[in-house]
C-alpha atoms as a PDB file:
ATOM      1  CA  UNK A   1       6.983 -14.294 -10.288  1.00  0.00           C
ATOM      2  CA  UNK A   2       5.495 -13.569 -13.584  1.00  0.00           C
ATOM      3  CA  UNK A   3       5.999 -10.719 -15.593  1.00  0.00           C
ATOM      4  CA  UNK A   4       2.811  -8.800 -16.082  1.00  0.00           C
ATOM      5  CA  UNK A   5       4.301  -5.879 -18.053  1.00  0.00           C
ATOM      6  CA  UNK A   6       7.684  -4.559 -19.481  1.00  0.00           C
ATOM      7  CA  UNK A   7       7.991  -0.974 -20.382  1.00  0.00           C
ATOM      8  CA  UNK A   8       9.419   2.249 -19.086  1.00  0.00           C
ATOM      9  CA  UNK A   9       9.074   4.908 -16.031  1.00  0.00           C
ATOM     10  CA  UNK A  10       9.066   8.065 -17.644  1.00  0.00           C
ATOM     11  CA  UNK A  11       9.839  11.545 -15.214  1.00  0.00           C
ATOM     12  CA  UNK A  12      11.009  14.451 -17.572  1.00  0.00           C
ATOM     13  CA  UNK A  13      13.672  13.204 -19.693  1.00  0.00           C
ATOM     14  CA  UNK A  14      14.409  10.192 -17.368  1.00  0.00           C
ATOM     15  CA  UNK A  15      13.326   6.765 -18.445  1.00  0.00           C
ATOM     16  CA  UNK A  16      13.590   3.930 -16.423  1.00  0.00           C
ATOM     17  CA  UNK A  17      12.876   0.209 -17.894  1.00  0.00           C
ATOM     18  CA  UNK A  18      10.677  -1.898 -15.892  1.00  0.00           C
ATOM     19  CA  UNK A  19       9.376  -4.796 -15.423  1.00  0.00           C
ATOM     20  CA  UNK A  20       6.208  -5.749 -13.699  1.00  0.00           C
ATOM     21  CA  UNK A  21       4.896  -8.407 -11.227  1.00  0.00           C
ATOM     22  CA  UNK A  22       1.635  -9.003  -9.264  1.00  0.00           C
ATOM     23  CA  UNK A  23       2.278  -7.823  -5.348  1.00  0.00           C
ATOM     24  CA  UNK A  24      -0.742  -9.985  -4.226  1.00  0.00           C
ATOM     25  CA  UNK A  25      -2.277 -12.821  -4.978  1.00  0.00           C
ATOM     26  CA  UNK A  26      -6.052 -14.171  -4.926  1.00  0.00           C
ATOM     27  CA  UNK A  27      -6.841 -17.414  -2.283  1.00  0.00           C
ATOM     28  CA  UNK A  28     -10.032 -17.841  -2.595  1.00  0.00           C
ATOM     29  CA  UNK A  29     -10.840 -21.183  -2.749  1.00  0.00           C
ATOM     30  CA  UNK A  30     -12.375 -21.857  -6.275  1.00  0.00           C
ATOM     31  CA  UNK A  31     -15.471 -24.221  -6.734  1.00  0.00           C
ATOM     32  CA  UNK A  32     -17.119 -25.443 -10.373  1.00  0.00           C
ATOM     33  CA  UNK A  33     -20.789 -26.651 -10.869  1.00  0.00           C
ATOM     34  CA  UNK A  34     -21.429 -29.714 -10.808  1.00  0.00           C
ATOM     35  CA  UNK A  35     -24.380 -32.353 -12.489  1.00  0.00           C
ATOM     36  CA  UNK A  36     -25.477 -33.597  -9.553  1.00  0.00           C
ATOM     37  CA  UNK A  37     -27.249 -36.739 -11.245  1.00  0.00           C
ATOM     38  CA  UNK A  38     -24.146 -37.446 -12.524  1.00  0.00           C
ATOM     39  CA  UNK A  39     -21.283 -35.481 -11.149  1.00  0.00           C
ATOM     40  CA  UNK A  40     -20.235 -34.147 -13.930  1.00  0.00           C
ATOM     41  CA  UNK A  41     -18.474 -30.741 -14.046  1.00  0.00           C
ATOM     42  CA  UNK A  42     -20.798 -28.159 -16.484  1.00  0.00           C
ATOM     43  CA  UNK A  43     -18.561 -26.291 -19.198  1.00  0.00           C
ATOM     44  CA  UNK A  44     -19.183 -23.015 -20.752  1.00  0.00           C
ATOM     45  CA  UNK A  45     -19.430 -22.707 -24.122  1.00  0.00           C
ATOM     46  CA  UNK A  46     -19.464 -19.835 -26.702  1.00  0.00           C
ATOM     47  CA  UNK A  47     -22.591 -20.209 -28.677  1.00  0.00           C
ATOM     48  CA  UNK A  48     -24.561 -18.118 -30.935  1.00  0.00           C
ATOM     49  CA  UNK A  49     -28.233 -17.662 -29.789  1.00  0.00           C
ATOM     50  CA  UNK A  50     -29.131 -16.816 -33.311  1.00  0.00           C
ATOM     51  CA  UNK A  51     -27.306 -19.258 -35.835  1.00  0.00           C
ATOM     52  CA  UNK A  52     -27.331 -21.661 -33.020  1.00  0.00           C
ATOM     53  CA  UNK A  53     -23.409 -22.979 -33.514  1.00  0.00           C
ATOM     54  CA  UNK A  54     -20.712 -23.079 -31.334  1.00  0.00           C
ATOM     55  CA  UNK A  55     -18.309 -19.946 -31.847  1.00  0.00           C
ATOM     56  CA  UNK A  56     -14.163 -19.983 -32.509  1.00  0.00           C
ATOM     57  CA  UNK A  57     -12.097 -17.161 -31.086  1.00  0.00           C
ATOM     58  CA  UNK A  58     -11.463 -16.175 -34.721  1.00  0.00           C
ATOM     59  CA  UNK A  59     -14.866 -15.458 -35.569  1.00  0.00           C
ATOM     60  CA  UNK A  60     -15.217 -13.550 -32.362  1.00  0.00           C
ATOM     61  CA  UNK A  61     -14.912  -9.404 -32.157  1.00  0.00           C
ATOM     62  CA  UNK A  62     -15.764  -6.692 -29.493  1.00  0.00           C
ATOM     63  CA  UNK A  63     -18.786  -4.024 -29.997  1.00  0.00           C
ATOM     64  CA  UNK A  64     -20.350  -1.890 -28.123  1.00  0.00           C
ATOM     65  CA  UNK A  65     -24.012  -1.422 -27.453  1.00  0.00           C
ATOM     66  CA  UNK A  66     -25.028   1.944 -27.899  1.00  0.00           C
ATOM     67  CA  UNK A  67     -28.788   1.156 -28.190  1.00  0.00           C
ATOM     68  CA  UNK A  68     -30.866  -2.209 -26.948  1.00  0.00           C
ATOM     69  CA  UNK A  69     -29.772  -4.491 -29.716  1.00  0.00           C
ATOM     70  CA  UNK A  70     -27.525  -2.135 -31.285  1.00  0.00           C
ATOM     71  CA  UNK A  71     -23.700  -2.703 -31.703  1.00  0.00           C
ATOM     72  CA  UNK A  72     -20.423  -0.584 -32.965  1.00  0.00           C
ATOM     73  CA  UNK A  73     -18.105  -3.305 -34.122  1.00  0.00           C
ATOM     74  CA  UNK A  74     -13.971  -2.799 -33.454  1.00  0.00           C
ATOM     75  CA  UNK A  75     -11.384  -5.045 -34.943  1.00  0.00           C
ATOM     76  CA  UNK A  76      -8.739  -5.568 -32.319  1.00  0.00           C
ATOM     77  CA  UNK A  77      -6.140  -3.226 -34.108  1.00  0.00           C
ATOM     78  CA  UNK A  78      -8.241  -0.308 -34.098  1.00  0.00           C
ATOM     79  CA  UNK A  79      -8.521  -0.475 -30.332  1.00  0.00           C
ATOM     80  CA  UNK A  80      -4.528  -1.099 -29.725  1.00  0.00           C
ATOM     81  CA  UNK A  81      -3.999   1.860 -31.987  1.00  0.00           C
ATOM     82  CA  UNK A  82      -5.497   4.504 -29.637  1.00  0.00           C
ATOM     83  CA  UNK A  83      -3.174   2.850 -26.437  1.00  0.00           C
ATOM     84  CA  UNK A  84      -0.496   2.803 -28.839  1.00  0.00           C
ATOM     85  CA  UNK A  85       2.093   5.958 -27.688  1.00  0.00           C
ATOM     86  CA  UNK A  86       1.655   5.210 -24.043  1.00  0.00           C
ATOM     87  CA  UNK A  87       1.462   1.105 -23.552  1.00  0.00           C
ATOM     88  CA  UNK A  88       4.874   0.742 -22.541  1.00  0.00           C
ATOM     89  CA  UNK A  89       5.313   3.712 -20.636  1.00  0.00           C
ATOM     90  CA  UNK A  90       4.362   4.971 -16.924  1.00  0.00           C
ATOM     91  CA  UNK A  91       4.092   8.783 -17.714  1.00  0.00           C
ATOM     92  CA  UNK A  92       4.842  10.362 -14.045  1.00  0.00           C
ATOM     93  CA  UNK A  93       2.427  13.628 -14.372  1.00  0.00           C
ATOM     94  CA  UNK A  94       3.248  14.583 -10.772  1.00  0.00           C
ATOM     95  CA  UNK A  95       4.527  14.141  -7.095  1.00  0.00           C
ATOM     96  CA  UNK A  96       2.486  13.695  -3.808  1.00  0.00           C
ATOM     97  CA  UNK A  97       2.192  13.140  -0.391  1.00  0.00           C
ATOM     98  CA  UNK A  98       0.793   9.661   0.211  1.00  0.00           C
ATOM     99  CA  UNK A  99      -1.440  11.046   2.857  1.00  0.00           C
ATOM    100  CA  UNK A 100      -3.686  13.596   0.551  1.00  0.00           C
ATOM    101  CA  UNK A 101      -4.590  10.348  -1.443  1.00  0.00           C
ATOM    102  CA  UNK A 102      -8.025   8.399   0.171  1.00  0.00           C
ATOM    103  CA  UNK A 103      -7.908   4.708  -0.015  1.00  0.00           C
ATOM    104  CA  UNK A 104     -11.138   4.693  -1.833  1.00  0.00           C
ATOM    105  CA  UNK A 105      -9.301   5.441  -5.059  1.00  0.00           C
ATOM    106  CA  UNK A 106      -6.595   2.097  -4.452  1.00  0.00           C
ATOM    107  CA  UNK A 107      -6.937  -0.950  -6.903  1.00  0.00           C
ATOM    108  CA  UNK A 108      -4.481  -3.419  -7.379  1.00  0.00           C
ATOM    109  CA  UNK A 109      -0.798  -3.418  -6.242  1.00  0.00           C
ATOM    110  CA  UNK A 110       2.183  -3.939  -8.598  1.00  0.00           C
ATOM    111  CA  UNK A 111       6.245  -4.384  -7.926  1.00  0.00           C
ATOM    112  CA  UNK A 112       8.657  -2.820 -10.342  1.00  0.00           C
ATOM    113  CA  UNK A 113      11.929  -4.204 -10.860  1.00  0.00           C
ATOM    114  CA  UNK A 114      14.646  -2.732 -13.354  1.00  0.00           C
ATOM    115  CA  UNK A 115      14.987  -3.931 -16.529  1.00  0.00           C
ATOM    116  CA  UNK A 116      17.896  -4.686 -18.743  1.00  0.00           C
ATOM    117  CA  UNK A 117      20.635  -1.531 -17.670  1.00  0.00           C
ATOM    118  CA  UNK A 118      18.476   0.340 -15.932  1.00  0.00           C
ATOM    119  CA  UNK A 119      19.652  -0.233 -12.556  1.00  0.00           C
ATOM    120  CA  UNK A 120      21.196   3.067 -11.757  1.00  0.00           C
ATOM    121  CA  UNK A 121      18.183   4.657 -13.028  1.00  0.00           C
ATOM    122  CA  UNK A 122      15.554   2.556 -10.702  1.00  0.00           C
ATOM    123  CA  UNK A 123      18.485   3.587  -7.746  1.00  0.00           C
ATOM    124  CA  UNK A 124      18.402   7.160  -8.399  1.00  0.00           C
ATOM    125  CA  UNK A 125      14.479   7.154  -8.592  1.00  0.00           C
ATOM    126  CA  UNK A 126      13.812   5.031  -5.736  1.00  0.00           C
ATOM    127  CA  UNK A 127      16.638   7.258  -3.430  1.00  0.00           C
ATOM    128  CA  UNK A 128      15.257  10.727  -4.623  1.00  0.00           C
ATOM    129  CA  UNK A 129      11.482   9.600  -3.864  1.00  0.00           C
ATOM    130  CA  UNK A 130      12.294   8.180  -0.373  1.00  0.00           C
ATOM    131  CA  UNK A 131      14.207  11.327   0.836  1.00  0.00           C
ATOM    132  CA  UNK A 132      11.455  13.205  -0.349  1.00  0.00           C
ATOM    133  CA  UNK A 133       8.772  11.181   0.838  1.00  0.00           C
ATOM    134  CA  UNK A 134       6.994  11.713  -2.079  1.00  0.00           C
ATOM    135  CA  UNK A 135       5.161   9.412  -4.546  1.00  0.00           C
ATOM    136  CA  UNK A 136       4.599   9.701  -8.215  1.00  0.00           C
ATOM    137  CA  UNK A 137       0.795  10.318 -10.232  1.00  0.00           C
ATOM    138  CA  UNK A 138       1.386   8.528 -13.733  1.00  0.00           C
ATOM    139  CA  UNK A 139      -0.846   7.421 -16.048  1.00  0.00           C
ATOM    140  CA  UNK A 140      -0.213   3.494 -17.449  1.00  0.00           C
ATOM    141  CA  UNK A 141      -2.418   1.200 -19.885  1.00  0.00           C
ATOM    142  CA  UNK A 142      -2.269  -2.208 -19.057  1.00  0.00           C
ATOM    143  CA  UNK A 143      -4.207  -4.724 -21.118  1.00  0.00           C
ATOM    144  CA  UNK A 144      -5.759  -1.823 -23.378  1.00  0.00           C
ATOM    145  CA  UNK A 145      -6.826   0.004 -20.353  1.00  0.00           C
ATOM    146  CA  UNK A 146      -5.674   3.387 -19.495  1.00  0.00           C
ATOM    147  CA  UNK A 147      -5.532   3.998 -15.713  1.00  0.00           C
ATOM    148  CA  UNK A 148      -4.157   6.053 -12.804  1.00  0.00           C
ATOM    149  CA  UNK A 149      -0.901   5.155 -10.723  1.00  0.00           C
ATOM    150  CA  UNK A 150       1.261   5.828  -7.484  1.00  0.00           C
ATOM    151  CA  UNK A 151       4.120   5.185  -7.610  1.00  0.00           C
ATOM    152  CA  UNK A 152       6.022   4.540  -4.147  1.00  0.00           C
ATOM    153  CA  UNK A 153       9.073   2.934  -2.447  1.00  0.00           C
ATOM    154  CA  UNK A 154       8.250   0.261  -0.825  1.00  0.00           C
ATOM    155  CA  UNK A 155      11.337  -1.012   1.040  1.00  0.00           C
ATOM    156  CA  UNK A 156      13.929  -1.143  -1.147  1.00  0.00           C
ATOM    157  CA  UNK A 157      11.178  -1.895  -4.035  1.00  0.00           C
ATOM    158  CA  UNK A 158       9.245   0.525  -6.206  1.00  0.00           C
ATOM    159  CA  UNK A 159       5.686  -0.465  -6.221  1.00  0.00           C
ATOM    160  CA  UNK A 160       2.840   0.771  -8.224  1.00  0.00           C
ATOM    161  CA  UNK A 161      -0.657   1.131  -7.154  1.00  0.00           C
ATOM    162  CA  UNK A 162      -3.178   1.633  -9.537  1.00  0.00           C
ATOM    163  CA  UNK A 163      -6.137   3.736  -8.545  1.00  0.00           C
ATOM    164  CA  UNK A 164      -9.531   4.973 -10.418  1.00  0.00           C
ATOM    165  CA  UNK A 165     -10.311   8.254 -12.005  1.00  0.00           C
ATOM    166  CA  UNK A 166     -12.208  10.316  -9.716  1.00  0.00           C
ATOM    167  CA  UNK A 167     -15.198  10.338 -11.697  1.00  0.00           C
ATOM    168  CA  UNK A 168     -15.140   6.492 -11.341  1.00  0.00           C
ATOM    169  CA  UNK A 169     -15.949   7.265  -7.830  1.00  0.00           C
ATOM    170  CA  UNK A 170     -19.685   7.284  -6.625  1.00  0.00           C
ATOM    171  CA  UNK A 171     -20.306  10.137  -4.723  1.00  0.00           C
ATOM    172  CA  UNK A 172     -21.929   9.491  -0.999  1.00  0.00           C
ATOM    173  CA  UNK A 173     -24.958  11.620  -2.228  1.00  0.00           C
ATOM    174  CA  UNK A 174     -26.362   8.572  -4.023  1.00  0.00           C
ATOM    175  CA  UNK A 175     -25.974   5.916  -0.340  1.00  0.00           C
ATOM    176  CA  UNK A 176     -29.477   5.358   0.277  1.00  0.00           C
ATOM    177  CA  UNK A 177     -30.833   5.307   4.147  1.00  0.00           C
ATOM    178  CA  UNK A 178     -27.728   7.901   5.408  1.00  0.00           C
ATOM    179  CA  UNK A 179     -28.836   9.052   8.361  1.00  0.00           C
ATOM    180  CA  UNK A 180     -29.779  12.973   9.310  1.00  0.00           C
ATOM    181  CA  UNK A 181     -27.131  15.546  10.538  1.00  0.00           C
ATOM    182  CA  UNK A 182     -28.321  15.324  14.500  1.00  0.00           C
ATOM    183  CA  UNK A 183     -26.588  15.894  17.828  1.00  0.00           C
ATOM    184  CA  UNK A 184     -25.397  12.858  19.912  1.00  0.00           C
ATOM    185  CA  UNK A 185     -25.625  12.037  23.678  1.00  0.00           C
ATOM    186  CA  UNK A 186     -22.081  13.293  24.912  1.00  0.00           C
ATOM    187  CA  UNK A 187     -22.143  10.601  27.933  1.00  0.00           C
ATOM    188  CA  UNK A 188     -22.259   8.188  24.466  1.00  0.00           C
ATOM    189  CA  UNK A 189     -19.470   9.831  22.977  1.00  0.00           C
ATOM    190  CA  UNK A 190     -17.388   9.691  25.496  1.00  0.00           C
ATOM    191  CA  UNK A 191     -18.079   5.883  25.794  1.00  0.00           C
ATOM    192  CA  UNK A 192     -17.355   5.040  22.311  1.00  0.00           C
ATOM    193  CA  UNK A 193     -14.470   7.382  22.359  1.00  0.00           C
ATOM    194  CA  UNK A 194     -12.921   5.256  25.500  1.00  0.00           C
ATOM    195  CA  UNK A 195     -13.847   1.762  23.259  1.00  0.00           C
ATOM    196  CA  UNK A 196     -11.423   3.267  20.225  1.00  0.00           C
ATOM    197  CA  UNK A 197      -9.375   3.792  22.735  1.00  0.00           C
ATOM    198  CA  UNK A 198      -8.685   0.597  24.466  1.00  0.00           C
ATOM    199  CA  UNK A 199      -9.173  -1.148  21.137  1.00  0.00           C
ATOM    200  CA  UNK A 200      -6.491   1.105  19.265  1.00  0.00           C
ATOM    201  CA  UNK A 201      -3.475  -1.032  18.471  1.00  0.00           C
ATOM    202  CA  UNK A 202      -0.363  -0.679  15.882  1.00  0.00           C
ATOM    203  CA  UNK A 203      -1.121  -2.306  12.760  1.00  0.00           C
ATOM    204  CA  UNK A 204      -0.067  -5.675  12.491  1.00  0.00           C
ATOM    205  CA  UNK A 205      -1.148  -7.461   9.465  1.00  0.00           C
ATOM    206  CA  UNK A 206       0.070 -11.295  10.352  1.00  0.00           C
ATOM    207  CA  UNK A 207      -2.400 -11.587  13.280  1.00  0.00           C
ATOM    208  CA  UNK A 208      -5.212 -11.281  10.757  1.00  0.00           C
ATOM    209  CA  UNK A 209      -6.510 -14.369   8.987  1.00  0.00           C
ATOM    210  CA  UNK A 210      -8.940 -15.437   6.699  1.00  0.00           C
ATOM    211  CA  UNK A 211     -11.206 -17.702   9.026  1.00  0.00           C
ATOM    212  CA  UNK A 212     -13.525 -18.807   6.319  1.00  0.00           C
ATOM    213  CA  UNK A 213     -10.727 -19.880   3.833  1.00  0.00           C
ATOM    214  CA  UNK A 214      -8.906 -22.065   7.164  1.00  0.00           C
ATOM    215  CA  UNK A 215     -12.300 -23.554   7.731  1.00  0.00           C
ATOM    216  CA  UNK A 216     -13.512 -24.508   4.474  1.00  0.00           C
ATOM    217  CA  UNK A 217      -9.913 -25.697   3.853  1.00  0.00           C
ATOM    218  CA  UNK A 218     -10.593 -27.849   6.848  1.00  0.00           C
ATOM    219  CA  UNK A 219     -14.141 -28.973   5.421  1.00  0.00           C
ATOM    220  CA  UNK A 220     -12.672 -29.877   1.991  1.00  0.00           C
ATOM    221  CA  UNK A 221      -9.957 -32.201   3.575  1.00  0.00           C
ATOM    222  CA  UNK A 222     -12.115 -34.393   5.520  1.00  0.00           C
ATOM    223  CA  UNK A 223     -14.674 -35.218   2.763  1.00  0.00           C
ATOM    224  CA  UNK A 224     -11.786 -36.049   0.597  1.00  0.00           C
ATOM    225  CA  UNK A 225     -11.010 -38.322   3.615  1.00  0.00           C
ATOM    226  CA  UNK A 226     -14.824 -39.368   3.407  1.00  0.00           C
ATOM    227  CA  UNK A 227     -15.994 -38.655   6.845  1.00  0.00           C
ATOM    228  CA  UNK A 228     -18.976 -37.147   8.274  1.00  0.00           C
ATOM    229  CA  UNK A 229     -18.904 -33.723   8.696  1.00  0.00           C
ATOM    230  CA  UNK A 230     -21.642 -31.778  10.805  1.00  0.00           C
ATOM    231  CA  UNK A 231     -21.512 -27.886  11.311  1.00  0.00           C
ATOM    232  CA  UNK A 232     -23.227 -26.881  14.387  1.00  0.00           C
ATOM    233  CA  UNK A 233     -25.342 -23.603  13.795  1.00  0.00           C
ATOM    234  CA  UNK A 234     -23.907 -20.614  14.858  1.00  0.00           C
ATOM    235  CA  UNK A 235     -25.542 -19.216  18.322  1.00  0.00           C
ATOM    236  CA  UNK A 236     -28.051 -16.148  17.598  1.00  0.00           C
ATOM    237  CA  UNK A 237     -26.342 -13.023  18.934  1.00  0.00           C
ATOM    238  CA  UNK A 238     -28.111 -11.000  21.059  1.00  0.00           C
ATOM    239  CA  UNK A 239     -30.313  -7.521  20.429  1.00  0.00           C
ATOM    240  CA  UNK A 240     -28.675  -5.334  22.744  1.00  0.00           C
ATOM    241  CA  UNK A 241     -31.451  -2.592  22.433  1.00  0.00           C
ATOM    242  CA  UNK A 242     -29.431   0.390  24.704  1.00  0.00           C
ATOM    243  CA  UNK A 243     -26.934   1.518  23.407  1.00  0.00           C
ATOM    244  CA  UNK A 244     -24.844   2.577  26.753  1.00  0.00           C
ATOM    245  CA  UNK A 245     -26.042  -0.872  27.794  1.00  0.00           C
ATOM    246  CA  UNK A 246     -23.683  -2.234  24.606  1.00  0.00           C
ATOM    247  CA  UNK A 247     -21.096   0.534  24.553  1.00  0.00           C
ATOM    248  CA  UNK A 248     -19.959  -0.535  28.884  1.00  0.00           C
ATOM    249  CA  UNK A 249     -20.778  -4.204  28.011  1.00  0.00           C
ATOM    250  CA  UNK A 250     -17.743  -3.282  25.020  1.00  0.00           C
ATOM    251  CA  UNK A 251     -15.658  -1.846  27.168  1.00  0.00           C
ATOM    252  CA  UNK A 252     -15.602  -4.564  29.861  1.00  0.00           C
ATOM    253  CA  UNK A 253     -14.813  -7.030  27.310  1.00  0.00           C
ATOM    254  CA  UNK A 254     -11.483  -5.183  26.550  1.00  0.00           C
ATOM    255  CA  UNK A 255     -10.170  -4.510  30.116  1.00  0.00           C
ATOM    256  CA  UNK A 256      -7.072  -5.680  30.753  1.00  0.00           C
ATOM    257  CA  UNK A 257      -7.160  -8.661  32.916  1.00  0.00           C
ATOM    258  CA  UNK A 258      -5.618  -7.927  35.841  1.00  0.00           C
ATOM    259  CA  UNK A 259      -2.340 -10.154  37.199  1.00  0.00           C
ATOM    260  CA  UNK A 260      -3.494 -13.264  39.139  1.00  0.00           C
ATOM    261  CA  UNK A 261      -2.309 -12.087  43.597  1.00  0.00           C
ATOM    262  CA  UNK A 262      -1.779 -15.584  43.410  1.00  0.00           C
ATOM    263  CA  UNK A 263       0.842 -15.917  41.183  1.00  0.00           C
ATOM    264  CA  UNK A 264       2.904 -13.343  43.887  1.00  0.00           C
ATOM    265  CA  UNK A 265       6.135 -14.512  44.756  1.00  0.00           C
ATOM    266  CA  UNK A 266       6.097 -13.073  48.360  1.00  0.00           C
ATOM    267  CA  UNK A 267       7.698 -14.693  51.081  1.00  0.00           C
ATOM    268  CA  UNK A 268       5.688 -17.115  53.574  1.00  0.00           C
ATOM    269  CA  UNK A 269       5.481 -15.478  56.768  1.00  0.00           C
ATOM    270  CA  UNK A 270       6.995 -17.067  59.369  1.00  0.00           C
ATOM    271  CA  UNK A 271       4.694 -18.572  62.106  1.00  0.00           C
ATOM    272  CA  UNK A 272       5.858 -17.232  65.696  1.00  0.00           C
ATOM    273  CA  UNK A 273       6.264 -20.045  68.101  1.00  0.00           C
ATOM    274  CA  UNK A 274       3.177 -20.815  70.504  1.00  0.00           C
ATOM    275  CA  UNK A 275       3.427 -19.476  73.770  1.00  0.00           C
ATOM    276  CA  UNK A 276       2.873 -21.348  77.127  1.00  0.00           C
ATOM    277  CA  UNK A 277      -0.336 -19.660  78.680  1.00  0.00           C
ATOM    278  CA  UNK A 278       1.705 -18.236  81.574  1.00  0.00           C
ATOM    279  CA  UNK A 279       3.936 -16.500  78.377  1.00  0.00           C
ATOM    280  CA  UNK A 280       0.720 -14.933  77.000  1.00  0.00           C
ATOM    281  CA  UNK A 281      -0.340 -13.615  80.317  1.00  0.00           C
ATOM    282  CA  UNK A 282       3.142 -11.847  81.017  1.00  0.00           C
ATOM    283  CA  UNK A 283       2.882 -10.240  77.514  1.00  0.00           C
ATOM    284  CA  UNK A 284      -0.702  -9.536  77.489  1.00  0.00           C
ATOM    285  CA  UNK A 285      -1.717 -12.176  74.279  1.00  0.00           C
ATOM    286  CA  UNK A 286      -3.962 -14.127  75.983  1.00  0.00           C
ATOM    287  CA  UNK A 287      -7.924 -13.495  75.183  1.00  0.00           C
ATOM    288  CA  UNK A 288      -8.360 -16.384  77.966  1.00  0.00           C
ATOM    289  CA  UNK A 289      -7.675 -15.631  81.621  1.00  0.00           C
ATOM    290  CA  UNK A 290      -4.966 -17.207  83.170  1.00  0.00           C
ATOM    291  CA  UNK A 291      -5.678 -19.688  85.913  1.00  0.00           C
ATOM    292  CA  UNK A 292      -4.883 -18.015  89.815  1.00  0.00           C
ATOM    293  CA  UNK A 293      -1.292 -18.762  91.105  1.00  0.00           C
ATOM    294  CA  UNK A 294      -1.654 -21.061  94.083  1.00  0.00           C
ATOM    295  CA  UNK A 295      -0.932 -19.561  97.389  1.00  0.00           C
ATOM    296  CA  UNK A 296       1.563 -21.105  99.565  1.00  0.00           C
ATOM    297  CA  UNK A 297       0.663 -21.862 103.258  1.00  0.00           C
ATOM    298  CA  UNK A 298       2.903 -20.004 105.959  1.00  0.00           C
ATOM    299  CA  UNK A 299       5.176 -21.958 107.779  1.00  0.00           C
ATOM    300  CA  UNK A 300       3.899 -21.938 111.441  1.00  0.00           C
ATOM    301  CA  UNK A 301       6.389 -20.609 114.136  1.00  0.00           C
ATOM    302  CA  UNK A 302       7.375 -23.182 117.054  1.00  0.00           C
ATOM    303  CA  UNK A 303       5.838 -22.596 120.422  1.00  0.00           C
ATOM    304  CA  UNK A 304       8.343 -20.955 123.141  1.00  0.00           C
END
């Protein structure tokens, strides 16, 4: 990995060196403009619209526009000078549950390792914050920008989350189209209550995958191979208009399927042996009668 950031954990009198390393990484597949007369990849370059030449990073400052046209000029010392007594520290201000802070306020994810001999130090912090279950509010500036932090043990890792300011954070007043405060239809409730339900797993990130990534991937491989490639269009869904209609048609899509009776192990009957239709009639099985027992003729007594 590749150190991002070396500097210090700071809690009371307690510093910890650190270093610091991205905890995730961006896939998204990148693509350039291309001339399509000539296939030719296009370049960005730094030009001045008003002398009409090409600009060198040395000639090249920051400003800001406080009016339309209108620019405050900084050299690049000026603006390290005010990050200057905290850039290589994380200031811990306080300790929190993890659950009082809303997600809405997570950036970007960091891992901390220790740095030169502070190894004992990174223990003791990491051992005191996991029996706790606490994580640390600091405030870091990383790349001349000051920002909020939790800190938290992650396994046997500290890892540092930065999150925004809360005035950073548009309130919901401004979402346009919210809809009123009204009563729902309790039969409706219930429904979508039972869908959460039967859809309610424990979170398990490796079954989720970036489709769209896998299928471009795909794409990108067989034109390098030079075939062919046609995408069929995707099948309109459709405008289920009731909404019971959708919430049961939900529902029975996530139903456990029941276990195939066929794939029973039960024992085969065994098949009693046919009985002769005299044996039916003694025990009474027969549906068919049973043809009459002949009669046999009397013997006729000799004449005195």
């Amino acid at each position: 990995m590749h150190t991002v950031w070396k500097g210090a954990i700071s809690f009371g009198l307690v510093h910890v060196p650190v270093k610091m390393f991205s905890a995730t990484e961006d896939k998204d597949i990148s693509m350039r403009y291309i001339h399509k007369v000539c296939g030719s990849p296009l370049a960005y370059v730094r030009q001045c619209p008003s002398c009409e030449v090409d600009v060198k990073w040395e000639e090249i400052t920051k400003g800001y526009e406080y009016e339309k046209g209108k620019f405050v000029l900084f050299e690049k010392d000026e603006l390290e000078a005010l990050n200057d007594s905290t850039s290589k520290t994380i200031t811990i201000l306080d300790f929190v549950d993890l659950t009082e802070i809303d997600p809405i306020y997570f950036q970007k994810t960091y891992y901390l390792s220790p740095d030169q001999a502070g190894g004992n130090a990174y223990q003791l912090l990491m051992n005191a914050m996991r029996d706790t279950g606490k994580i640390g509010i600091a405030k870091i500036s990383i790349r001349s920008k000051s920002s909020l932090a939790a800190i938290r043990v992650l396994e046997d890792c500290l890892s540092m989350e930065t999150i925004f300011y809360p005035d950073e954070i548009r309130p919901v007043s401004q979402v346009p189209n919210l809809p009123e405060v009204q009563k729902v239809n309790e039969k409706e409730l219930t429904m979508a209550k039972l869908l959460i339900d039967q859809l309610s797993t424990p979170f398990e990130p490796g079954k989720y995958t970036d489709d769209y990534r896998s299928k471009l991937l795909d794409l990108i491989q067989h034109k390098v191979a030079g075939e062919e490639i046609k995408i069929a269009p995707a099948k309109p869904e459709a405008n289920v208009m009731d909404l019971m209609a959708a919430l049961q048609a939900s529902i029975e899509a996530v139903k456990p399927i029941p276990a195939d009776p066929g794939t029973t192990t039960a024992k085969p009957k065994k098949r009693a042996p046919r009985k002769t239709p005299a044996q039916a009639v003694a025990g009474g099985e027969s549906d068919t009668p049973a043809a009459p027992a002949k009669r046999k003729k009397a013997t006729p007594k000799p004449k005195v």
